[in-house]
C-alpha atoms as a PDB file:
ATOM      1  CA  UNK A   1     123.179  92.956 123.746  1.00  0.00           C
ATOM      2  CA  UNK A   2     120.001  91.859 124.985  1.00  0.00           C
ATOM      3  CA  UNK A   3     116.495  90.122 123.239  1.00  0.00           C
ATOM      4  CA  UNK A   4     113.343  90.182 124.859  1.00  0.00           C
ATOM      5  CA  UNK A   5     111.522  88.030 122.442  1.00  0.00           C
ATOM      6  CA  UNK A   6     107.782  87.885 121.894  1.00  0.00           C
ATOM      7  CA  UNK A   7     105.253  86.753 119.474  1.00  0.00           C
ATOM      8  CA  UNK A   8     103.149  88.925 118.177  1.00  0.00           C
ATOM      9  CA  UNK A   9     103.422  90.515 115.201  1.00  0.00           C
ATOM     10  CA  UNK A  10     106.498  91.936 113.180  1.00  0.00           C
ATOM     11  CA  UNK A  11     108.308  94.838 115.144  1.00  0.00           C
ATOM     12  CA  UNK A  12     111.237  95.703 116.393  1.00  0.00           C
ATOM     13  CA  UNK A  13     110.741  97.724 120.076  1.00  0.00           C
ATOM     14  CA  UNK A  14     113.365  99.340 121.379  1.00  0.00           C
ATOM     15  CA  UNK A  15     113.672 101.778 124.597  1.00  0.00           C
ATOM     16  CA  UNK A  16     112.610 103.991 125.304  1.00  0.00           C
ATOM     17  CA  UNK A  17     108.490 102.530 126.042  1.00  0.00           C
ATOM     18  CA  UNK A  18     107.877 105.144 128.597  1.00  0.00           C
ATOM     19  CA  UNK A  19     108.536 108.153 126.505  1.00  0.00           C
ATOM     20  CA  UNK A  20     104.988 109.482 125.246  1.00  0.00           C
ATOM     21  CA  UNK A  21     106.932 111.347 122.180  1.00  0.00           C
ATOM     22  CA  UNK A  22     107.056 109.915 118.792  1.00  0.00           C
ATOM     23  CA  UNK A  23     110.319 110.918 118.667  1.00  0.00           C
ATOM     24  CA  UNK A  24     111.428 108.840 121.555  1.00  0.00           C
ATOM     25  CA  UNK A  25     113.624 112.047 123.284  1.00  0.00           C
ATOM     26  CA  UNK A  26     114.670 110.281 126.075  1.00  0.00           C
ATOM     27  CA  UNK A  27     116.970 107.777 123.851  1.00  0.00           C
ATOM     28  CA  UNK A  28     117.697 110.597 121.282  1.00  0.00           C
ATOM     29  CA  UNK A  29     119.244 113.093 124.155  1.00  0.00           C
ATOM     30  CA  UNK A  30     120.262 110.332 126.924  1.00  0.00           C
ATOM     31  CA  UNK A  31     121.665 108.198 124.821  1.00  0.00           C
ATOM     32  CA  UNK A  32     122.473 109.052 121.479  1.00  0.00           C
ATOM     33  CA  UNK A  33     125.341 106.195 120.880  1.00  0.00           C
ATOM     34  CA  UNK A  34     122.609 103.811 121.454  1.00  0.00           C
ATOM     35  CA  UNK A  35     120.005 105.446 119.351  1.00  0.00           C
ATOM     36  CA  UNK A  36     122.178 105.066 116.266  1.00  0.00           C
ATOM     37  CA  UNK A  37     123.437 101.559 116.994  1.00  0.00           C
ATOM     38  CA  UNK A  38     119.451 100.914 117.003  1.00  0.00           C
ATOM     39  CA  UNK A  39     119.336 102.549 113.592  1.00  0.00           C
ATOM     40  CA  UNK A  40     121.932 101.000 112.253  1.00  0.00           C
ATOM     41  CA  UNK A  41     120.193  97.617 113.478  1.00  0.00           C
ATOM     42  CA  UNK A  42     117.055  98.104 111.973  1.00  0.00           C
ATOM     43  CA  UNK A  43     118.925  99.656 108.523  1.00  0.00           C
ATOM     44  CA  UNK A  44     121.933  97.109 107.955  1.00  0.00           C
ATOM     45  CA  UNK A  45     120.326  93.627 109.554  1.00  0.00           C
ATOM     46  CA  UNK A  46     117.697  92.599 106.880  1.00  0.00           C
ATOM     47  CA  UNK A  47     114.349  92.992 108.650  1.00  0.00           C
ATOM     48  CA  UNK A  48     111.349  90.646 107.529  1.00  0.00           C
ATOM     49  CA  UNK A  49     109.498  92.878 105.004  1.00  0.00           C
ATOM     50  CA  UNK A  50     106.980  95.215 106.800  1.00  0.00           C
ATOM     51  CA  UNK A  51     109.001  95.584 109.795  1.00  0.00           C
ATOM     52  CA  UNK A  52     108.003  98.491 112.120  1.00  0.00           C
ATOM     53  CA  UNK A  53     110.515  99.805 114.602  1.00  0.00           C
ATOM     54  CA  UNK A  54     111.018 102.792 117.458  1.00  0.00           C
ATOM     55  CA  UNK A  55     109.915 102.535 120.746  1.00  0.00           C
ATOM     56  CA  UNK A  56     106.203 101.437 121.552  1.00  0.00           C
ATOM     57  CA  UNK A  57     104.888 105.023 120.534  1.00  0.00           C
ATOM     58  CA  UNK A  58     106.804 105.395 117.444  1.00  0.00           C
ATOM     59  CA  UNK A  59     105.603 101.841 116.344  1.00  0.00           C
ATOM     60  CA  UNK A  60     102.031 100.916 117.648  1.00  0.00           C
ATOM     61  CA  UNK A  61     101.066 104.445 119.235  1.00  0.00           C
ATOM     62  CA  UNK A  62     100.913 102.830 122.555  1.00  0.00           C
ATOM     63  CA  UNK A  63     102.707 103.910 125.304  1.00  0.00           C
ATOM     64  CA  UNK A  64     103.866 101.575 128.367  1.00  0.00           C
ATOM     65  CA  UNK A  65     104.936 102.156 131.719  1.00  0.00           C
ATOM     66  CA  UNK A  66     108.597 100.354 130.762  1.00  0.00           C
ATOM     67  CA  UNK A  67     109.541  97.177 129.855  1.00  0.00           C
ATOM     68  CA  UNK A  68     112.744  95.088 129.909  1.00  0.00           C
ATOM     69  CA  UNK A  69     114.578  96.894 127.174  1.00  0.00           C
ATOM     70  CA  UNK A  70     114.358 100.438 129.012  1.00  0.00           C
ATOM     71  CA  UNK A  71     115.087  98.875 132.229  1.00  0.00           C
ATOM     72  CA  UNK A  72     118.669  96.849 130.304  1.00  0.00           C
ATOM     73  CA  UNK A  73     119.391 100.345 128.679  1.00  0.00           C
ATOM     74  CA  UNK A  74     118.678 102.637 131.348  1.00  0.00           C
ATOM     75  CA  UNK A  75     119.992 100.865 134.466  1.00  0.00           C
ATOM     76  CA  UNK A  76     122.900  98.948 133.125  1.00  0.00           C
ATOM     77  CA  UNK A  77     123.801 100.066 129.947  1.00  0.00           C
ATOM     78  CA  UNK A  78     123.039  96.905 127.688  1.00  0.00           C
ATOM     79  CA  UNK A  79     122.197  97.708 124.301  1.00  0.00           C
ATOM     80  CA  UNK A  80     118.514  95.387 124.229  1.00  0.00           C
ATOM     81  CA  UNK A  81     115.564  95.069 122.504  1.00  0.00           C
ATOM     82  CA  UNK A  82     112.093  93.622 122.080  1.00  0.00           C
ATOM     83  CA  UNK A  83     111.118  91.853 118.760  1.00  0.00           C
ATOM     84  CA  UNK A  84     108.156  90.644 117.959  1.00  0.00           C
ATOM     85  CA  UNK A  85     108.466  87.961 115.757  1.00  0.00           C
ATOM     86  CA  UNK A  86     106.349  87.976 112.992  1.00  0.00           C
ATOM     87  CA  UNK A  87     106.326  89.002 109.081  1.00  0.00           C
ATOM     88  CA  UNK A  88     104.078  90.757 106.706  1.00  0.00           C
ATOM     89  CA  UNK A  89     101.223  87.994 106.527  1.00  0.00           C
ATOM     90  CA  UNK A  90      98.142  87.856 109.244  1.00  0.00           C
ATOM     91  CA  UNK A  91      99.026  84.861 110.123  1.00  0.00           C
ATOM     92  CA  UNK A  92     101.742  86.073 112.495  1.00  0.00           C
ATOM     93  CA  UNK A  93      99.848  88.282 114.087  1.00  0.00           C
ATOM     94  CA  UNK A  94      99.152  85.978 116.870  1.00  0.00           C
ATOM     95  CA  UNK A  95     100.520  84.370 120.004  1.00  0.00           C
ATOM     96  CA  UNK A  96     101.064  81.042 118.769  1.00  0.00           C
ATOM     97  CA  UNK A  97     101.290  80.677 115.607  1.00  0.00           C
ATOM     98  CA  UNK A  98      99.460  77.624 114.293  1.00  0.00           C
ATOM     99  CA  UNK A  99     100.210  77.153 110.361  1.00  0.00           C
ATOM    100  CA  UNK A 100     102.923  75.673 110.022  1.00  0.00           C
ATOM    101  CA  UNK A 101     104.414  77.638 106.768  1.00  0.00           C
ATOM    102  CA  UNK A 102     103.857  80.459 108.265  1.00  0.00           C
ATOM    103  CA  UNK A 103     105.782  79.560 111.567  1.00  0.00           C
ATOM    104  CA  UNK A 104     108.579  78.537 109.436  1.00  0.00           C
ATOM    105  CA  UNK A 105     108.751  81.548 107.141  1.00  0.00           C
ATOM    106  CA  UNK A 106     108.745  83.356 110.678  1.00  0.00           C
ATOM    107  CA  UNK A 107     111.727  81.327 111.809  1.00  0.00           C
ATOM    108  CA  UNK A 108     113.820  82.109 108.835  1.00  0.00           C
ATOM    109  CA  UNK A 109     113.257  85.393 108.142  1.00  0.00           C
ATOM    110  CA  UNK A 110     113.708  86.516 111.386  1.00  0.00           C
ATOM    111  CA  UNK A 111     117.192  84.510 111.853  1.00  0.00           C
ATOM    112  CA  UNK A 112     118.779  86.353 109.280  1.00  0.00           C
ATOM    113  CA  UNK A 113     118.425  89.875 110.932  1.00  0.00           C
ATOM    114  CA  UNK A 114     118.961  87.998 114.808  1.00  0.00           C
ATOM    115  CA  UNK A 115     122.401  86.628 113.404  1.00  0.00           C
ATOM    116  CA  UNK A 116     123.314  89.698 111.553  1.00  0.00           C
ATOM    117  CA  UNK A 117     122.666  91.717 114.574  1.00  0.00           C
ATOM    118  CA  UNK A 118     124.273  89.489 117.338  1.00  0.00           C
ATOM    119  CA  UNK A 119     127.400  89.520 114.858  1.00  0.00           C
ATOM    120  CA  UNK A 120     127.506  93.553 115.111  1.00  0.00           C
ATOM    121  CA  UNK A 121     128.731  92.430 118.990  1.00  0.00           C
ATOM    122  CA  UNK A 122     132.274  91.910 117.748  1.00  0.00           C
ATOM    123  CA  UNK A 123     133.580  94.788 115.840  1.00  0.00           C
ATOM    124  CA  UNK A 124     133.351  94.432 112.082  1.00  0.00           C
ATOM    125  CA  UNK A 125     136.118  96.920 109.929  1.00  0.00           C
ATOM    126  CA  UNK A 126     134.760  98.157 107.503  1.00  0.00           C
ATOM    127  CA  UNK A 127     136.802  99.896 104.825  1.00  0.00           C
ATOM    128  CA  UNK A 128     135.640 102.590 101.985  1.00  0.00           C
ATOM    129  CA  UNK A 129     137.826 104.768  99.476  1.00  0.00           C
ATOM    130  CA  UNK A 130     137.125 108.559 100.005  1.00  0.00           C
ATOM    131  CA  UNK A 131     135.518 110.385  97.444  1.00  0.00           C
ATOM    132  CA  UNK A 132     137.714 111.402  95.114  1.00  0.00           C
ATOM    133  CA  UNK A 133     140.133 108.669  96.199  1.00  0.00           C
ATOM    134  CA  UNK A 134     143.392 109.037  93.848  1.00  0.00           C
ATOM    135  CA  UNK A 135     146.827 106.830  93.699  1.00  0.00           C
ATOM    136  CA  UNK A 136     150.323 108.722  93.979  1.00  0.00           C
ATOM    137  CA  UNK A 137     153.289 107.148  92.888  1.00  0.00           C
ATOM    138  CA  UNK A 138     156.809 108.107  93.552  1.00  0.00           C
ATOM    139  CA  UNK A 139     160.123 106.088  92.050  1.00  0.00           C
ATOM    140  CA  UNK A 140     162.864 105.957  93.485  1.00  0.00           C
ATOM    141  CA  UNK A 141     166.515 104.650  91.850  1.00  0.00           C
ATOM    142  CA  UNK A 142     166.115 101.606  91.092  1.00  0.00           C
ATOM    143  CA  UNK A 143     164.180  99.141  92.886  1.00  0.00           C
ATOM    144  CA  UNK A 144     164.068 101.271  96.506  1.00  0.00           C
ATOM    145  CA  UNK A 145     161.624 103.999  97.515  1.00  0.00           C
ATOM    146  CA  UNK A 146     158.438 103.039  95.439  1.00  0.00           C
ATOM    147  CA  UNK A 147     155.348 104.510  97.329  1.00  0.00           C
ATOM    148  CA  UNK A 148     151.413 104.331  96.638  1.00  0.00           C
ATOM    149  CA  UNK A 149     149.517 106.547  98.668  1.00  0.00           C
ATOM    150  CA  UNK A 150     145.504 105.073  98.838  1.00  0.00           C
ATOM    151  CA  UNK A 151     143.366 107.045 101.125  1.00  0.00           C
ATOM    152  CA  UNK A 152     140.865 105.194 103.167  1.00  0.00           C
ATOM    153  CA  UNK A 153     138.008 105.532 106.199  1.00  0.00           C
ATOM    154  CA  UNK A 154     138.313 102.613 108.000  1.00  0.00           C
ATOM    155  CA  UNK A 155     134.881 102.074 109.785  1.00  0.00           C
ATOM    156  CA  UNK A 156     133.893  99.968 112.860  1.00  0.00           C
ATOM    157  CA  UNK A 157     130.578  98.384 111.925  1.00  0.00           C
ATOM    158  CA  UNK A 158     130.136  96.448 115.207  1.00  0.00           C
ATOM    159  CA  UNK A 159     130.240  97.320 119.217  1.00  0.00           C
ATOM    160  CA  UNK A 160     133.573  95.651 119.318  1.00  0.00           C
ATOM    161  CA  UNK A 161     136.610  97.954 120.742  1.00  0.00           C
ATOM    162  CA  UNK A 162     138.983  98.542 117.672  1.00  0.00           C
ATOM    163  CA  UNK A 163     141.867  99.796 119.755  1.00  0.00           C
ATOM    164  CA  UNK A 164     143.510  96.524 120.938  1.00  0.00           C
ATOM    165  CA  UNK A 165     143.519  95.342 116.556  1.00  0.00           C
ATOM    166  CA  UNK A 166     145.994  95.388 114.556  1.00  0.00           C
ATOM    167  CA  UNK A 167     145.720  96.174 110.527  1.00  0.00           C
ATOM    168  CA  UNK A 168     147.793  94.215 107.883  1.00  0.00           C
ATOM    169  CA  UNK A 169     147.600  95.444 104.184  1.00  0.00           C
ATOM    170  CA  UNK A 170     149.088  92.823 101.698  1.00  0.00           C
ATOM    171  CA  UNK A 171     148.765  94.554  98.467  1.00  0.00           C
ATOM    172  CA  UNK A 172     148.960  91.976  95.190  1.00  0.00           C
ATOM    173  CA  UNK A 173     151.314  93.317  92.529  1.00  0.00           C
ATOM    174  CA  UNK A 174     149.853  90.936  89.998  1.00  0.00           C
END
């Protein structure tokens, strides 16, 4: 994961900058993993209030030749971005950001999502009940043969490969 960081306003631009559609095709068809990871970004990472996201067309009607991001994404692979740093106040909207309350408020509301998203690197389990989720239990004689049957989806919330984990359920009788 890649940031291209900049300071100027409160965005969030992702590839594809060349793409003159407002739909930003070439990341929807090309790359369609990568489209939802960016989704899933912008959705589950706490964005400063006001936040406006997509590629350069989709956010500020503009389009570019490329930037970094596309080049990261396109060329290599690298999930990366471009976020302006700023938040829903004027104040931001500029390259250097003089008021000091302002810069701060900038600072910390823009952590939050920055940490949230660099911790989406590692994979992150993520476990739900199924609708409709029931418990079945079967006694056996005795003490032997007691089964529970929970269904779960198990969901892997970060880029981390799941494959090479291992799961331990402790379940607390008490």
């Amino acid at each position: 994961m890649a940031f291209n960081f900049h300071a100027y306003g409160n965005l969030l631009i992702y590839p594809f900058n060349f793409d003159p559609s407002s739909s930003n095709n070439e990341l929807w068809t090309k790359y369609p993993m990568q489209a939802l990871l960016y989704e899933e970004l912008a959705t589950e990472t706490s964005l400063p209030e006001g936040n406006i996201r997509g590629n350069a067309m989709q956010a500020i009607q503009y389009q570019a030749n490329g930037e970094a991001s596309d080049w990261l994404l396109g060329k290599y692979g690298i999930l990366a971005m471009s976020p302006e740093l700023g938040v829903r106040d004027g104040n931001s909207d500029v390259f250097f950001i003089s008021d000091k309350n302002v810069l701060k408020r900038v600072i910390k509301d823009n952590s939050v999502w920055i940490l949230n998203a660099i911790s989406k690197i590692i994979s992150r389990l993520q476990i739900s009940s199924q609708e409709g989720s029931f418990y079945q239990v079967s006694l056996g004689d005795g003490n032997k043969n007691t089964n529970i049957e929970v269904p779960f989806t198990l969901y892997n919330k970060g880029m981390g490969d799941l494959t090479t984990r291992e799961l331990h359920i402790e379940i607390d009788s008490s």
